[in-house]
Protein backbone atom coordinates (compact mmCIF):
# COMPACT_ATOMS: atom_id res chain seq x y z
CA UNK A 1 -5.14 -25.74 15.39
CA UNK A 2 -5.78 -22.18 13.86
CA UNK A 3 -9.34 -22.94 14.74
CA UNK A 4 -8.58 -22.79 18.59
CA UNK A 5 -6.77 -19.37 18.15
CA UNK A 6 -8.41 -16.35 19.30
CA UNK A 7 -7.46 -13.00 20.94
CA UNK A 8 -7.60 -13.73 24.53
CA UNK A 9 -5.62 -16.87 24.27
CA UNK A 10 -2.66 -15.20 22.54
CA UNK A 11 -2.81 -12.06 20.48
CA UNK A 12 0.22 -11.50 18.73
CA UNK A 13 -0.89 -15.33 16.98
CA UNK A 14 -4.13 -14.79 16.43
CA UNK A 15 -3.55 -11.07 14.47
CA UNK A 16 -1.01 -12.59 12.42
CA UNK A 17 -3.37 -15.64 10.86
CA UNK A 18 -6.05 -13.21 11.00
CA UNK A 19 -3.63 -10.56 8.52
CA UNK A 20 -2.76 -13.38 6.40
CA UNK A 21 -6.53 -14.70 5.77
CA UNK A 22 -7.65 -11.21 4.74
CA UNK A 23 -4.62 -10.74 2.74
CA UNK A 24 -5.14 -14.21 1.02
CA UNK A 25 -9.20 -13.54 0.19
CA UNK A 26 -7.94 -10.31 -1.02
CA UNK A 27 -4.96 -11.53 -3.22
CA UNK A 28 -7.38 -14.12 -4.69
CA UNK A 29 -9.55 -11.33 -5.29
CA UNK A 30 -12.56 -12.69 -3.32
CA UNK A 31 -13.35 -9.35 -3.09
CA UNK A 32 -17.01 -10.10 -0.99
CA UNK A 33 -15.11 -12.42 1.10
CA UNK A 34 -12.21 -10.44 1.84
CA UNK A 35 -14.32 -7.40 2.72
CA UNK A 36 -16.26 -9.30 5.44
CA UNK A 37 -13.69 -11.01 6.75
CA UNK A 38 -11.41 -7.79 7.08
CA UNK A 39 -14.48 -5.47 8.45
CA UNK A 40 -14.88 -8.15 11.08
CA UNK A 41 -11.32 -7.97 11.95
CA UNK A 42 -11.18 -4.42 12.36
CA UNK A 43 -14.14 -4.59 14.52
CA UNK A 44 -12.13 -7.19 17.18
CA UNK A 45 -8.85 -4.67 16.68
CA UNK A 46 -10.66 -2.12 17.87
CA UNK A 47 -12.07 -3.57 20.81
CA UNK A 48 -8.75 -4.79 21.55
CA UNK A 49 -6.92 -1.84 21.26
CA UNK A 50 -4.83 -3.86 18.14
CA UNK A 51 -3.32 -0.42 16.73
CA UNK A 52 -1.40 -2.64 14.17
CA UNK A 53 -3.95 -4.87 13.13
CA UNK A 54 -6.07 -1.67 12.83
CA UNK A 55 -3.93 -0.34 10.13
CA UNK A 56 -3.31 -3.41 8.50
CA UNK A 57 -7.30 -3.62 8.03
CA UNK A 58 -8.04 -0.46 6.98
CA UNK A 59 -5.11 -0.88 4.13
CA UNK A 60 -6.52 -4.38 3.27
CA UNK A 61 -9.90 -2.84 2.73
CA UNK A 62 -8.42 0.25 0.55
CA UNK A 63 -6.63 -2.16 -1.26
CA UNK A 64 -9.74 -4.23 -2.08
CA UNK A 65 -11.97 -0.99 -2.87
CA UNK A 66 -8.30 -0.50 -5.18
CA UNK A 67 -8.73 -4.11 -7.12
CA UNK A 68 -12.56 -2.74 -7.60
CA UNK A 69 -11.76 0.39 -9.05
CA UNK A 70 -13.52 2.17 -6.95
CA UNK A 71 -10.84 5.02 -5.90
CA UNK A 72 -12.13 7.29 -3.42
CA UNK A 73 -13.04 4.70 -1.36
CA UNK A 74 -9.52 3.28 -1.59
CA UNK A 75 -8.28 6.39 -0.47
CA UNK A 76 -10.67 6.97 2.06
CA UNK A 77 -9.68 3.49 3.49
CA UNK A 78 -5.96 4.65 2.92
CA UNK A 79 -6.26 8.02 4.41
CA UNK A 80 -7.76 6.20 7.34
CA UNK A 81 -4.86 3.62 7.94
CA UNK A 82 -2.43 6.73 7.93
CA UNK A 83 -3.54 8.31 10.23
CA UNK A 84 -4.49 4.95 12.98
CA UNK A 85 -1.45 5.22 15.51
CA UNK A 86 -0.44 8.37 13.35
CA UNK A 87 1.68 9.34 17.25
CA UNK A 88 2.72 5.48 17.92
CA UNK A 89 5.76 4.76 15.80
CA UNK A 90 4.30 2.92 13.57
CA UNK A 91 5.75 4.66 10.32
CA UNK A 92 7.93 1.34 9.71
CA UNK A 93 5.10 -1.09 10.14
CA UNK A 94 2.97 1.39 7.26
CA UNK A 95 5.89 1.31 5.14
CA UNK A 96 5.89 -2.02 5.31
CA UNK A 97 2.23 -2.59 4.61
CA UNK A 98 3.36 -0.20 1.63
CA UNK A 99 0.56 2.54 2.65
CA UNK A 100 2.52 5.75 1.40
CA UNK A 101 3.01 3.17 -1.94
CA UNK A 102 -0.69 2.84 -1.96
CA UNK A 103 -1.96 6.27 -1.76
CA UNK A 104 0.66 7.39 -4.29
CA UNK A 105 -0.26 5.08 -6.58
CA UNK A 106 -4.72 6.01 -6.27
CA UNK A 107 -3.58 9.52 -6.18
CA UNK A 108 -1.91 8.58 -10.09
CA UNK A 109 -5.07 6.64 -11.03
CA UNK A 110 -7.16 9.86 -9.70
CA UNK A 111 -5.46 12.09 -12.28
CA UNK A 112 -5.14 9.41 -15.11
CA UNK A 113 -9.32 9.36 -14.67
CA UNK A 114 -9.20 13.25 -14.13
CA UNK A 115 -9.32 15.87 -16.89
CA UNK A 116 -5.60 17.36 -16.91
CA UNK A 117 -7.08 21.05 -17.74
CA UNK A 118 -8.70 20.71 -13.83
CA UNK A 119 -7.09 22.34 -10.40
CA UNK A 120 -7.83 18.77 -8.80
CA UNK A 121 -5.50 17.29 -11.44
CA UNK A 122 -2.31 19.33 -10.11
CA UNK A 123 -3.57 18.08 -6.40
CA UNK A 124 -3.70 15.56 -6.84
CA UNK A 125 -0.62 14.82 -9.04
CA UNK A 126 1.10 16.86 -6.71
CA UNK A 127 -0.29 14.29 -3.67
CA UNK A 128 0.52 11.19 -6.08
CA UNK A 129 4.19 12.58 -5.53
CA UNK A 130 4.53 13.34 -2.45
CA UNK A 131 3.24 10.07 -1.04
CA UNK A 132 5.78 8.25 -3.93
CA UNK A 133 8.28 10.54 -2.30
CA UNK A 134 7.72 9.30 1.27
CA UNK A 135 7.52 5.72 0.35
CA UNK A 136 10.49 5.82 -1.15
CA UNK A 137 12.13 7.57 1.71
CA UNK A 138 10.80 5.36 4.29
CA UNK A 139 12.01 2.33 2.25
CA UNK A 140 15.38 3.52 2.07
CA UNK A 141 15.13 4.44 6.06
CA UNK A 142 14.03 0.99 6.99
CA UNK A 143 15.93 -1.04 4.29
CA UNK A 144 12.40 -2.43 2.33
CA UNK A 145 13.72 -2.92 -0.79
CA UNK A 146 10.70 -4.51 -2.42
CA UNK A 147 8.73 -1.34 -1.58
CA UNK A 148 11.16 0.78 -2.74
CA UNK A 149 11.65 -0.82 -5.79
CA UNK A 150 8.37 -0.54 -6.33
CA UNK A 151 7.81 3.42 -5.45
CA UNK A 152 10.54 3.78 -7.53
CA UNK A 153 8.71 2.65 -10.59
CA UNK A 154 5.66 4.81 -9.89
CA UNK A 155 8.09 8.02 -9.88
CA UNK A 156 9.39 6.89 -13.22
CA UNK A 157 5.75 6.49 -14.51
CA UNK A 158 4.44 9.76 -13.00
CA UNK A 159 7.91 11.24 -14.73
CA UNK A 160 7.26 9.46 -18.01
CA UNK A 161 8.47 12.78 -19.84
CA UNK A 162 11.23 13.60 -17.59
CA UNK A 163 14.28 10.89 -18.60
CA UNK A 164 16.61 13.18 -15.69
CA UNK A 165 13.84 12.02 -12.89
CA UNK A 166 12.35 8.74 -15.02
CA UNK A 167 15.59 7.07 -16.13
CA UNK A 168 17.41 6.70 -12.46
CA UNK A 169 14.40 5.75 -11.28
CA UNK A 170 13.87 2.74 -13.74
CA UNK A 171 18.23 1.49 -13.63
CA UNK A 172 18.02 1.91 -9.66
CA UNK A 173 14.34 -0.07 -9.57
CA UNK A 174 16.12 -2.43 -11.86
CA UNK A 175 19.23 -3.11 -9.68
CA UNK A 176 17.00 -3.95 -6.89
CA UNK A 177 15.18 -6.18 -8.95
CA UNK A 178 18.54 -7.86 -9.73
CA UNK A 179 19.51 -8.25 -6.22
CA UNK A 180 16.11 -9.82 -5.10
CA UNK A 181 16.17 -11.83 -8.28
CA UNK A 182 12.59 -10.81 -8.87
CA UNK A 183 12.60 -10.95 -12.98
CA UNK A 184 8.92 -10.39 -13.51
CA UNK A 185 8.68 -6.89 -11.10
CA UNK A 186 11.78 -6.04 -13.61
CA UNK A 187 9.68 -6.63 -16.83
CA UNK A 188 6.95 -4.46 -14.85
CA UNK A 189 9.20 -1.80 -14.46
CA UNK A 190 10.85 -1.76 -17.78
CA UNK A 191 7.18 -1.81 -19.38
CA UNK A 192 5.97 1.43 -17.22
């Protein structure tokens, strides 16, 4: 049946098996596949005038360039799905594709790769932050724990030598953990 779905027979359907296929190539880390796939996708979202399925491509394909290390593409990508239907309200829907998480963490990787003695190190450190910051405040706004759990553990990683900012970080990750009985993300966070 998921054959005979398309656009102009019913959207909302037809963006949601179309998310989960580029999500799936990209999870199994089909990384050829997934790019295709997604690129394609984009291309019928914007045609359509599919602002969500816009963003959700343009994070798929930064998280792909992500998996292939290649970081200023992943931003780029990132940057991009920011600021698609930057005026539309869609500030849950980007928490929820974890976004804000997402640029946080490549800003991180860009100053773990970066000499520290460099002024791009404190931007983007100071980036890696801010976008921890606002995934963390968005996931408390809309109640995503997973996400916040999660942005949680990158502030106690990019705090590693800060136990008053790393160490509430880590319990409160921790009790989330607990709550969504999610043991492995726990071990995660109690390795960073």
């Amino acid at each position: 049946d998921l054959t005979n779905v398309s656009y102009s027979k019913d959207l909302d359907i037809f963006a949601q098996v179309k998310m989960q296929q580029c999500y799936l190539l990209m999870r199994k880390k089909n990384h050829k596949q997934a790019l295709s796939e997604t690129y394609s996708f984009l291309r019928e979202a914007e045609t359509r005038g599919d602002t969500l399925s816009q963003i959700y491509c343009k994070m798929i394909i930064g998280f792909v360039y992500r998996n292939l290390s290649q970081t200023d593409e992943a931003l780029d990508w990132l940057i991009k799905a920011e600021q698609t239907g930057a005026s539309g309200g869609y500030e849950e829907k980007k928490n929820e594709f974890r976004i804000f998480l997402l640029m946080g963490q490549m800003y991180n990787w860009k100053c773990y790769l970066e000499d520290k003695k460099t002024n791009a190190y404190v931007r983007d450190s100071m980036l890696s932050m801010d976008y921890t910051n606002r995934a963390i405040e968005d996931s408390r706004k809309y109640e995503n724990l997973n996400v916040l759990a999660l942005a949680l553990g990158l502030k106690a990683a990019n705090n590693s030598n800060n136990n008053e900012i790393m160490l509430p970080c880590i319990e409160e990750s921790n009790k989330i953990y607990e709550q969504l009985g999610d043991t492995v993300s726990m071990q995660n966070s109690i390795f960073q």
